[in-house]
PDB file of N, CA and C in Angstrom:
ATOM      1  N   UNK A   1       0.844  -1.175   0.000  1.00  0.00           N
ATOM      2  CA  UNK A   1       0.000   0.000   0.000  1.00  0.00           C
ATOM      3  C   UNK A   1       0.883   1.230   0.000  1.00  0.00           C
ATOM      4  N   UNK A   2       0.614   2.206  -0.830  1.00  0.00           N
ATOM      5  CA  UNK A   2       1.385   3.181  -1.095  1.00  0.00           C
ATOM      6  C   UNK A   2       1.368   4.176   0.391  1.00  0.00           C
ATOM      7  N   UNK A   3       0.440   4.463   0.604  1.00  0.00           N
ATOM      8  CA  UNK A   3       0.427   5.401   2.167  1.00  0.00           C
ATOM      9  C   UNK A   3       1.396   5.036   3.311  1.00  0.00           C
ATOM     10  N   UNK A   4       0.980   3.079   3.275  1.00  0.00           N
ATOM     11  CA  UNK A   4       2.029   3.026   4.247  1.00  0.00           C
ATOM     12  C   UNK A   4       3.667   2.825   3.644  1.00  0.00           C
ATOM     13  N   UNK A   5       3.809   3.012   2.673  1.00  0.00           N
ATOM     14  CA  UNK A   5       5.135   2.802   2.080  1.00  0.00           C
ATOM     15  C   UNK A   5       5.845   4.338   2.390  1.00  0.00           C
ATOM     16  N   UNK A   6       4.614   5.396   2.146  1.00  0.00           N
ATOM     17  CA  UNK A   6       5.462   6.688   2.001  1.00  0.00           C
ATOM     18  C   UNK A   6       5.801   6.584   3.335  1.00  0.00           C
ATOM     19  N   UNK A   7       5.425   6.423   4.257  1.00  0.00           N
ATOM     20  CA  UNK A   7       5.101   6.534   5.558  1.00  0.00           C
ATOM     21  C   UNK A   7       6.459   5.864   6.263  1.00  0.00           C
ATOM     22  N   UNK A   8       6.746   4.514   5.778  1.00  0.00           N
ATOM     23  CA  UNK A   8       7.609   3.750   6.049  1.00  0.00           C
ATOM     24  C   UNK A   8       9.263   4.959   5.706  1.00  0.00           C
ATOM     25  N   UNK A   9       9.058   5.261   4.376  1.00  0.00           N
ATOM     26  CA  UNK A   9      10.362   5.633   3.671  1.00  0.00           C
ATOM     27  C   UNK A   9      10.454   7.412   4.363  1.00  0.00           C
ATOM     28  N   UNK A  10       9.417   7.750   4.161  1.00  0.00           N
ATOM     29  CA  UNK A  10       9.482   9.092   4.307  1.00  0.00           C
ATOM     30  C   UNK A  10       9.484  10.179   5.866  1.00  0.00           C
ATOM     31  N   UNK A  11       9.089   9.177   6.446  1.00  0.00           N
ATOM     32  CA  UNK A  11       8.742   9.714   7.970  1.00  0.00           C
ATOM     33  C   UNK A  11       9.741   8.877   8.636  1.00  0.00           C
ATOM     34  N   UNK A  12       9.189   6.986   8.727  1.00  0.00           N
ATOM     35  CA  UNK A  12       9.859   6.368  10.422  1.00  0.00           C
ATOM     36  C   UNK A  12      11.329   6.629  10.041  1.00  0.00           C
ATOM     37  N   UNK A  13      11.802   6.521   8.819  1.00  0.00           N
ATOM     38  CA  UNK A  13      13.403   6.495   8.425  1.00  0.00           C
ATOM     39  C   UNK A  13      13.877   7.565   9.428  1.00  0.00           C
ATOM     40  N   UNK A  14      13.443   8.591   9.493  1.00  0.00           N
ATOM     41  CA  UNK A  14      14.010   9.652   9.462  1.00  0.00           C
ATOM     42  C   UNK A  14      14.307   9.145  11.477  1.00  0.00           C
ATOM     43  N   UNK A  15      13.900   8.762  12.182  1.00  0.00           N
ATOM     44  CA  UNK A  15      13.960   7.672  13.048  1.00  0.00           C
ATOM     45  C   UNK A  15      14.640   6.682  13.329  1.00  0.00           C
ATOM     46  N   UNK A  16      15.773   6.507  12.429  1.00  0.00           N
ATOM     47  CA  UNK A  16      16.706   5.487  12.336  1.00  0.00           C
ATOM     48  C   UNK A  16      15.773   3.976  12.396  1.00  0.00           C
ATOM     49  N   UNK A  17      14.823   4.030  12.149  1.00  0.00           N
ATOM     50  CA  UNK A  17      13.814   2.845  11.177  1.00  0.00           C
ATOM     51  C   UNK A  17      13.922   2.477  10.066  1.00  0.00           C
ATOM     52  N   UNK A  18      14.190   1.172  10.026  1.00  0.00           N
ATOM     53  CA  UNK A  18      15.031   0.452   8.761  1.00  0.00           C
ATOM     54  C   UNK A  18      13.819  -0.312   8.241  1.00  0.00           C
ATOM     55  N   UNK A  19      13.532  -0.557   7.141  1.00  0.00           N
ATOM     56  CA  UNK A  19      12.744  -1.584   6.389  1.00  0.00           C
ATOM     57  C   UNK A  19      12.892  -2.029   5.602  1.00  0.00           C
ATOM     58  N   UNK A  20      12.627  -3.622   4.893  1.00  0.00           N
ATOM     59  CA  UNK A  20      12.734  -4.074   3.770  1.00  0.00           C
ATOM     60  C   UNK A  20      11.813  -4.756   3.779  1.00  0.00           C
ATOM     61  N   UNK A  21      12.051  -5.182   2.153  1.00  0.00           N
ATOM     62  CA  UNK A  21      10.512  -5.437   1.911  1.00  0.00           C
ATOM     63  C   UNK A  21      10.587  -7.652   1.135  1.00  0.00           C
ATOM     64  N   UNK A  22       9.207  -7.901   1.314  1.00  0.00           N
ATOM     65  CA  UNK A  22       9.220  -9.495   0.608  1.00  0.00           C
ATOM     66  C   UNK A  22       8.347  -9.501   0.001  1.00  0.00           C
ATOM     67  N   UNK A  23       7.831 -10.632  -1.061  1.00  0.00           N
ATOM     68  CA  UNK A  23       6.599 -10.833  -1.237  1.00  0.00           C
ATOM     69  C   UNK A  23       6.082 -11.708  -0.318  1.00  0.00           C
ATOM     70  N   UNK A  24       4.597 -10.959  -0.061  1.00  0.00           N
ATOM     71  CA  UNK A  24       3.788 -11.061   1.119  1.00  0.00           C
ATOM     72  C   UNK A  24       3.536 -12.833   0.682  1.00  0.00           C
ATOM     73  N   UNK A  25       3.290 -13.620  -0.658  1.00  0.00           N
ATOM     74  CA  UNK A  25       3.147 -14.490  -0.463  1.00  0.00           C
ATOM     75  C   UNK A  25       4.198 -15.976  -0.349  1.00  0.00           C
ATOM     76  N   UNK A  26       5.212 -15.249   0.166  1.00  0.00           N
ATOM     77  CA  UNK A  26       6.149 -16.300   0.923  1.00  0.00           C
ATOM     78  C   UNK A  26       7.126 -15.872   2.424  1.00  0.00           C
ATOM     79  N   UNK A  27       6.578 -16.343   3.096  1.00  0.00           N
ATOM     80  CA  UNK A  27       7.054 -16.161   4.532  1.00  0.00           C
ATOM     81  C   UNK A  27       8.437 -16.363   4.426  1.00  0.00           C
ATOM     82  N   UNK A  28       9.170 -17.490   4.249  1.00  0.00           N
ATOM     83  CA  UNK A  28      10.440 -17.678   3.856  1.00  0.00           C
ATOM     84  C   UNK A  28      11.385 -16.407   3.280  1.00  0.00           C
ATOM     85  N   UNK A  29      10.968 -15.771   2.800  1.00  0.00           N
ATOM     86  CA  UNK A  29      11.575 -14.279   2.175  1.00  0.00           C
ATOM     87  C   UNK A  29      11.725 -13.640   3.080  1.00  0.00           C
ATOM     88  N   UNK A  30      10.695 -13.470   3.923  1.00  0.00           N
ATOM     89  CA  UNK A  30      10.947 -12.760   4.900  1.00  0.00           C
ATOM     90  C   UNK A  30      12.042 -12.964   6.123  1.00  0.00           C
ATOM     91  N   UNK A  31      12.053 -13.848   6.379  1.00  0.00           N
ATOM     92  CA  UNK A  31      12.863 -14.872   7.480  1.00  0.00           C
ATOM     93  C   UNK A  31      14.304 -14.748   6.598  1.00  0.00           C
ATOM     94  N   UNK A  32      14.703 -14.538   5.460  1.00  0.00           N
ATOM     95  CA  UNK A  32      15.771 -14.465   4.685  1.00  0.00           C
ATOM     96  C   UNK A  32      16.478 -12.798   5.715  1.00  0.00           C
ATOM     97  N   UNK A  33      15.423 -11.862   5.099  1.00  0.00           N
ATOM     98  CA  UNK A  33      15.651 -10.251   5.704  1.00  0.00           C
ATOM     99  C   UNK A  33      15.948 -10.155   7.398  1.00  0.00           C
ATOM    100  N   UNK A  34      15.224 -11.094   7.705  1.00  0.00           N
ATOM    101  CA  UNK A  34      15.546 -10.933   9.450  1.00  0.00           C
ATOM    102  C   UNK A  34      16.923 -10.774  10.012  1.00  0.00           C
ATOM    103  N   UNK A  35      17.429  -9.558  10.514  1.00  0.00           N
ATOM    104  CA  UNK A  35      18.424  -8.995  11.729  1.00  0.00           C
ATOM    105  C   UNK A  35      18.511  -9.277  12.606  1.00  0.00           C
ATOM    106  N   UNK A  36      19.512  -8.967  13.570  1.00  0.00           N
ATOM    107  CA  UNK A  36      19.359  -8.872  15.011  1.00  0.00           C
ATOM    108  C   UNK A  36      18.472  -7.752  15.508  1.00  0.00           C
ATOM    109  N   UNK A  37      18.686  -6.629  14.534  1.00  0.00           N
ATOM    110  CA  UNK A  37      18.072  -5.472  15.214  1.00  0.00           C
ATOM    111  C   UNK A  37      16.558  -5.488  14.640  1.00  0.00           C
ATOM    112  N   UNK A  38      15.582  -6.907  14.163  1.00  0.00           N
ATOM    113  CA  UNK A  38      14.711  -6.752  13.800  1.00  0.00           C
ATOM    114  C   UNK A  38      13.850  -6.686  14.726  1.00  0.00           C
ATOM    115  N   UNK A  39      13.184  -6.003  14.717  1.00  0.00           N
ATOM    116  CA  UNK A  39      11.410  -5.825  15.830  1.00  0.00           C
ATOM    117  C   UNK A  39      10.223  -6.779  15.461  1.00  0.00           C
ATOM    118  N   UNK A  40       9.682  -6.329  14.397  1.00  0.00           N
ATOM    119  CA  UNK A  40       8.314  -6.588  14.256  1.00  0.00           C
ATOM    120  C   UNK A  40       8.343  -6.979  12.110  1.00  0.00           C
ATOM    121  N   UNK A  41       7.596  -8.001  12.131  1.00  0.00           N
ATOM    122  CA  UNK A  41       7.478  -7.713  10.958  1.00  0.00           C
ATOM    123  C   UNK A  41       5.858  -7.597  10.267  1.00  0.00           C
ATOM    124  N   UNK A  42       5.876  -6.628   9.446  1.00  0.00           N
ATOM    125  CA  UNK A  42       4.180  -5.852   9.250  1.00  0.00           C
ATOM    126  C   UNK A  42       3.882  -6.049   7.680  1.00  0.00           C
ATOM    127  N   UNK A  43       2.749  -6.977   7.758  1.00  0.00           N
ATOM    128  CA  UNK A  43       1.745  -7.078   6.761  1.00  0.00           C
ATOM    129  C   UNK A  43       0.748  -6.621   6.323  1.00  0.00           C
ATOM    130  N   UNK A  44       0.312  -6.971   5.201  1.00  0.00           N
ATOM    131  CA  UNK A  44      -1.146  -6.266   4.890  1.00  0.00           C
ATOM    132  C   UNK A  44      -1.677  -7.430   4.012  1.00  0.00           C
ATOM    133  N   UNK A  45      -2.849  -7.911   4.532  1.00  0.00           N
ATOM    134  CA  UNK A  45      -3.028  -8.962   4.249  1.00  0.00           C
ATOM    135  C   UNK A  45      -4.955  -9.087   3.941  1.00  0.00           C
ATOM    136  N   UNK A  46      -5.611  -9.122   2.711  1.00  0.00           N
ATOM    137  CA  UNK A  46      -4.896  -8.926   1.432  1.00  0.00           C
ATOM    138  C   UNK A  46      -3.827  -7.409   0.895  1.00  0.00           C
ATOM    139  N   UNK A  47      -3.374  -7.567   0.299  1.00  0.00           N
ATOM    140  CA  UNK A  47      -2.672  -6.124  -0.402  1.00  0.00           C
ATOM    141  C   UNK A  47      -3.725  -5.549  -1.014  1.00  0.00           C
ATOM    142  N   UNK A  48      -2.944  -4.451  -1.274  1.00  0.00           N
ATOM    143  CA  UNK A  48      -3.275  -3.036  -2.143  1.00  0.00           C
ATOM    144  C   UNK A  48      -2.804  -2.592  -3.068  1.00  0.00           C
ATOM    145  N   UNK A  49      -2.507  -2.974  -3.768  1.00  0.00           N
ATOM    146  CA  UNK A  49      -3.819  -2.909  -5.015  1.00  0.00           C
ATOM    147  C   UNK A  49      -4.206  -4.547  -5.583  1.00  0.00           C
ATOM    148  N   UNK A  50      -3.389  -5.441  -5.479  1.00  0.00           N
ATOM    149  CA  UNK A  50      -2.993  -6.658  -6.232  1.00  0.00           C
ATOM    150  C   UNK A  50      -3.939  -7.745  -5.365  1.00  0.00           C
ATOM    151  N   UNK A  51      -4.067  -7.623  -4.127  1.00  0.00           N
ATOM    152  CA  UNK A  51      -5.010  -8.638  -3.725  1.00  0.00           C
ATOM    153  C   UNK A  51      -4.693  -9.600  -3.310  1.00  0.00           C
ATOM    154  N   UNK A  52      -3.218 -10.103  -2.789  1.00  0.00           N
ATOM    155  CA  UNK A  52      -2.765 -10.924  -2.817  1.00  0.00           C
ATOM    156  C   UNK A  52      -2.626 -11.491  -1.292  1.00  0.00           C
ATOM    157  N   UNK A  53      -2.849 -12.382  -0.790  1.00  0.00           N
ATOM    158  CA  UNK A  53      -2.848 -12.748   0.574  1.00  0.00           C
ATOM    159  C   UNK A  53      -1.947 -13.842   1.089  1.00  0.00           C
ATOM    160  N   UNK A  54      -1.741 -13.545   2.353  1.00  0.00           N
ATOM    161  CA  UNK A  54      -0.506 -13.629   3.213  1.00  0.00           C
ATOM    162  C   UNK A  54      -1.410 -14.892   4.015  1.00  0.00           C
ATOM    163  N   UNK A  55      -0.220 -15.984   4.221  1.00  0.00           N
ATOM    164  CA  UNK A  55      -0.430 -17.070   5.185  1.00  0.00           C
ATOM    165  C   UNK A  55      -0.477 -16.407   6.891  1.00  0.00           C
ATOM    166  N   UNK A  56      -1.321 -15.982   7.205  1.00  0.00           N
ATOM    167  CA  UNK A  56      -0.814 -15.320   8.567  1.00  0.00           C
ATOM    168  C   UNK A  56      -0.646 -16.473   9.822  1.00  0.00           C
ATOM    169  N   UNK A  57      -1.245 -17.600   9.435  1.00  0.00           N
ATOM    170  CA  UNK A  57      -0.954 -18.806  10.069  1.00  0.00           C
ATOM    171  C   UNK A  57       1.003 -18.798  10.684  1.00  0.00           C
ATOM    172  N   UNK A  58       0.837 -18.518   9.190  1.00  0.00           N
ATOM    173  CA  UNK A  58       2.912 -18.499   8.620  1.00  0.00           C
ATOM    174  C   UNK A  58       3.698 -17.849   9.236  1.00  0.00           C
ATOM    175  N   UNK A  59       3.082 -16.405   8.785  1.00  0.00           N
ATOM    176  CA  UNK A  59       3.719 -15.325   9.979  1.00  0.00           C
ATOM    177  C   UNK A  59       3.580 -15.460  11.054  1.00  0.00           C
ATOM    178  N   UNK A  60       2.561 -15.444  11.709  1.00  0.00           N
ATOM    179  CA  UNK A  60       2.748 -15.858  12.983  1.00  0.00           C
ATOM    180  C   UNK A  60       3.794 -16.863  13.934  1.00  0.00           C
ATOM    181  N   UNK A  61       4.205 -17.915  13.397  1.00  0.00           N
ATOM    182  CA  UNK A  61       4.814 -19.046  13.421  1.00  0.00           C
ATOM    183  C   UNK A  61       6.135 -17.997  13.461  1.00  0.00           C
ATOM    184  N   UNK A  62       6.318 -17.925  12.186  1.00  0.00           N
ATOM    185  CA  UNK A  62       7.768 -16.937  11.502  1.00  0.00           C
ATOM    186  C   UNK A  62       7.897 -15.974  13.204  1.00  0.00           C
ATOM    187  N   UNK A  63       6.935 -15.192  13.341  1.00  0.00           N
ATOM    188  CA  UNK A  63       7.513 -14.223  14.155  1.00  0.00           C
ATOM    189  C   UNK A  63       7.839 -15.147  15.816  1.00  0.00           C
ATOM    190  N   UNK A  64       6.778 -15.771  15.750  1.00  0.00           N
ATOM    191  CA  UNK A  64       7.046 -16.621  17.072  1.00  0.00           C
ATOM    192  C   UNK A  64       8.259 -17.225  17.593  1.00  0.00           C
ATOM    193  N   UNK A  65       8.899 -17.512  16.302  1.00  0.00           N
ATOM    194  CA  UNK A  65      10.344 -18.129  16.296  1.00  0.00           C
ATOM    195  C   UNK A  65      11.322 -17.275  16.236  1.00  0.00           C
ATOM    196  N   UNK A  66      10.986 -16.368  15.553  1.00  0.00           N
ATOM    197  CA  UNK A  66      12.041 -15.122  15.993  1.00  0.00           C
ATOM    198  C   UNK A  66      11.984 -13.940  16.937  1.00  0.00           C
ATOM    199  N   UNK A  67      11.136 -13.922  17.912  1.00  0.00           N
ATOM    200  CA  UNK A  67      10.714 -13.280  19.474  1.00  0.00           C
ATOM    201  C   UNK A  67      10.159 -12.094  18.544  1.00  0.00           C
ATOM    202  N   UNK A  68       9.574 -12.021  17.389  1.00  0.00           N
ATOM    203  CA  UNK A  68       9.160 -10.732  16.656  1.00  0.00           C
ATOM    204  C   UNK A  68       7.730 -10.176  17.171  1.00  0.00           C
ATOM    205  N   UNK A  69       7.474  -9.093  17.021  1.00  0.00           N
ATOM    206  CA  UNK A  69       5.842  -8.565  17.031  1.00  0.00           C
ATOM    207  C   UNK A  69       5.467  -8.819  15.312  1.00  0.00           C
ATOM    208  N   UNK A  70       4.307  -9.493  15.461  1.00  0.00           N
ATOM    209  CA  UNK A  70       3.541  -9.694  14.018  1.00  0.00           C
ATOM    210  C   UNK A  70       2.108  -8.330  14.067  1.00  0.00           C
ATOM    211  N   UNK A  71       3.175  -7.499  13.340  1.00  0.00           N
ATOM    212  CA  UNK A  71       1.466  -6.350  12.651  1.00  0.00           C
ATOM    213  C   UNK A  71       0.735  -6.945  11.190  1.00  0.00           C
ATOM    214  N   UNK A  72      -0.697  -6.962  11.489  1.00  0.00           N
ATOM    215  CA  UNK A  72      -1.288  -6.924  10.372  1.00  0.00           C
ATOM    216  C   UNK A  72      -2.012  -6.007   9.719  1.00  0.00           C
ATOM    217  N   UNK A  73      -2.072  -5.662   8.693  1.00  0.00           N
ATOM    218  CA  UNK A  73      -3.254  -4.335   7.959  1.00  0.00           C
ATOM    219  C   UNK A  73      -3.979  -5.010   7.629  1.00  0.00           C
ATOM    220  N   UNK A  74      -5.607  -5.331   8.467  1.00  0.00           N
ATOM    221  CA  UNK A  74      -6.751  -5.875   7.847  1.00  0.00           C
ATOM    222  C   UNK A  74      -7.868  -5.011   7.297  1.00  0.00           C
ATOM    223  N   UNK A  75      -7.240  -3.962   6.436  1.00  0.00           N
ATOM    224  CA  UNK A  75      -7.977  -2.935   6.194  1.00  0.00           C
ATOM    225  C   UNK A  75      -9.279  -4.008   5.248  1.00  0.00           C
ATOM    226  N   UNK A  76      -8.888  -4.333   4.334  1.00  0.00           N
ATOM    227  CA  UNK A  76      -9.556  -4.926   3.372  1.00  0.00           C
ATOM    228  C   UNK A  76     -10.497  -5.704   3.763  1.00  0.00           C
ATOM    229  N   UNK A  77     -10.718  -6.940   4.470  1.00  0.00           N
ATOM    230  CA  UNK A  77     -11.253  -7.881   5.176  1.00  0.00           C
ATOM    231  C   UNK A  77     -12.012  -7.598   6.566  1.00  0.00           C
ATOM    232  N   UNK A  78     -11.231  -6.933   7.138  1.00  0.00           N
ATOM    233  CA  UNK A  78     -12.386  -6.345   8.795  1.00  0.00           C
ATOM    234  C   UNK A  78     -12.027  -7.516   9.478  1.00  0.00           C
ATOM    235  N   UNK A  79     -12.737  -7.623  10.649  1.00  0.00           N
ATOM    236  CA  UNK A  79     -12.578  -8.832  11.812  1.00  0.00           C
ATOM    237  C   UNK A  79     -13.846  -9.491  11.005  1.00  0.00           C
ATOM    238  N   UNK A  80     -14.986  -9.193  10.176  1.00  0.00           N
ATOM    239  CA  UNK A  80     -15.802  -9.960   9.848  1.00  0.00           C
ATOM    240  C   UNK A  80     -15.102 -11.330   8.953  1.00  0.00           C
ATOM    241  N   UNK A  81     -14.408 -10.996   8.218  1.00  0.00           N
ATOM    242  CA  UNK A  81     -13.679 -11.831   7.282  1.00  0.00           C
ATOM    243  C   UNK A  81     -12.432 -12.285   7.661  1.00  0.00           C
ATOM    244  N   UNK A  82     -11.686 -11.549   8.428  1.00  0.00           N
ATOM    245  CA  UNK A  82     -10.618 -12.426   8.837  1.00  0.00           C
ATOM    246  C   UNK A  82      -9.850 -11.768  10.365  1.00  0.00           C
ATOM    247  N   UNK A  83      -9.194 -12.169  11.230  1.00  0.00           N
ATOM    248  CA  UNK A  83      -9.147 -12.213  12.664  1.00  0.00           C
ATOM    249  C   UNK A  83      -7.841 -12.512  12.624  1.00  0.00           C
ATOM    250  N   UNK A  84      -6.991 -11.535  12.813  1.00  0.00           N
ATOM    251  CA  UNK A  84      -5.341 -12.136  12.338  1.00  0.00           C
ATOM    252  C   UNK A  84      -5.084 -12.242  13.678  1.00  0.00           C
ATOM    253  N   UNK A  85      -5.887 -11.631  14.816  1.00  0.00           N
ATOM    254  CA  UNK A  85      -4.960 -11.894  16.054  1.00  0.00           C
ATOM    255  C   UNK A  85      -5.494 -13.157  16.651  1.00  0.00           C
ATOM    256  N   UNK A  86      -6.277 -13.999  16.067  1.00  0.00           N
ATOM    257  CA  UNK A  86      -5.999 -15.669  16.022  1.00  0.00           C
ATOM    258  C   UNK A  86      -5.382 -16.339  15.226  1.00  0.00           C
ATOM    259  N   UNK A  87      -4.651 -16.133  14.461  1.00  0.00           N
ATOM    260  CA  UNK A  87      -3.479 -16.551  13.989  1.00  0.00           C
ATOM    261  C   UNK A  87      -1.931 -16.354  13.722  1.00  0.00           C
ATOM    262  N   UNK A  88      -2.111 -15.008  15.382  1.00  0.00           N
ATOM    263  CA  UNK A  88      -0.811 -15.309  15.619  1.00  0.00           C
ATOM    264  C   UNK A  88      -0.034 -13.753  15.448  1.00  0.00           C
ATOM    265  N   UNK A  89      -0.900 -12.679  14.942  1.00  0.00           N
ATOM    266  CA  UNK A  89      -0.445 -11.334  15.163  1.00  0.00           C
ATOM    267  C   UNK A  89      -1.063 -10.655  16.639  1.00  0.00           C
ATOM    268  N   UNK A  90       0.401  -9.651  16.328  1.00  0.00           N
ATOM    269  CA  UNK A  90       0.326  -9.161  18.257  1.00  0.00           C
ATOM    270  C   UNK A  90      -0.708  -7.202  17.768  1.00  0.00           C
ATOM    271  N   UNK A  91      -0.770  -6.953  16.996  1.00  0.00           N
ATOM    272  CA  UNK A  91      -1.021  -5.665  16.482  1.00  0.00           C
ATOM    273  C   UNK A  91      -1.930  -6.112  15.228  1.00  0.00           C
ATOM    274  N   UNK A  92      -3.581  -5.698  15.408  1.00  0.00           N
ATOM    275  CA  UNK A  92      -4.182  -5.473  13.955  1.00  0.00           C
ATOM    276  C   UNK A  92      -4.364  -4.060  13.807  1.00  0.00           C
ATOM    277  N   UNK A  93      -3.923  -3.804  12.480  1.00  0.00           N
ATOM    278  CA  UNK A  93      -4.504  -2.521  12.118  1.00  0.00           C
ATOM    279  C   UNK A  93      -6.100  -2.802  10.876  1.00  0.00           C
ATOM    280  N   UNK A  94      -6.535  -1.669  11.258  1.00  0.00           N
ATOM    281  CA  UNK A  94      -8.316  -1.561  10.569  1.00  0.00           C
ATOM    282  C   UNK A  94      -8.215   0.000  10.267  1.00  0.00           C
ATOM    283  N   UNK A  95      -8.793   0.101   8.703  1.00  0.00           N
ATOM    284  CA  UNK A  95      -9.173   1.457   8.609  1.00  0.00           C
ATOM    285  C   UNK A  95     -10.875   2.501   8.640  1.00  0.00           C
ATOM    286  N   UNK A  96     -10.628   3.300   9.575  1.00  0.00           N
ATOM    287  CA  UNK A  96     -11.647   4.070   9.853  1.00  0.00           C
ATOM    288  C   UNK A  96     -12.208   4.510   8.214  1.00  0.00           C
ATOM    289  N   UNK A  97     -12.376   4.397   7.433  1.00  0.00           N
ATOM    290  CA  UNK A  97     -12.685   4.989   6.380  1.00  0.00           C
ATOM    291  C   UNK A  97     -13.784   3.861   5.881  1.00  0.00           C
TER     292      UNK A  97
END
């Protein structure tokens, strides 16, 4: 999603906030990028614009094993359609709009 990308690059950087990026549909990519100095790793699950959805089963697991915080963006879906903090994220995000 472009908002949170500017957001990512343009603002937390400036924060000494580092990010990189995977495709959302392989967890393994991600676990490739993982640091020592990694925190949290943040999804959006489906994406924006492409639609594409994330095993959050996966992530969850993924972050569990690496002491990570799992964020999700369930803008798209709501808690009606999908409930990421039963599968394993510590942070959902939902948009007011």
């Amino acid at each position: 999603y472009g908002g949170t990308y500017r957001l990512f690059e343009q603002v937390l950087v400036q924060y000494g906030i580092k990010f990189a990026y995977a495709d959302i549909r392989n967890p393994q990519e991600f676990e490739t990028l993982i640091t020592e100095n990694t925190k949290a790793l943040f999804i959006e699950s489906p994406t924006n614009p492409l639609m594409q959805k994330a095993d959050i089963k996966a992530f969850g697991e993924l972050a569990k094993k690496k002491n990570l915080l799992l964020i999700v963006d369930n803008t798209f879906y709501t808690p009606l359609l999908q409930q990421p903090i039963n599968d394993g994220a510590h942070i959902v995000i939902h948009s007011a709009t």
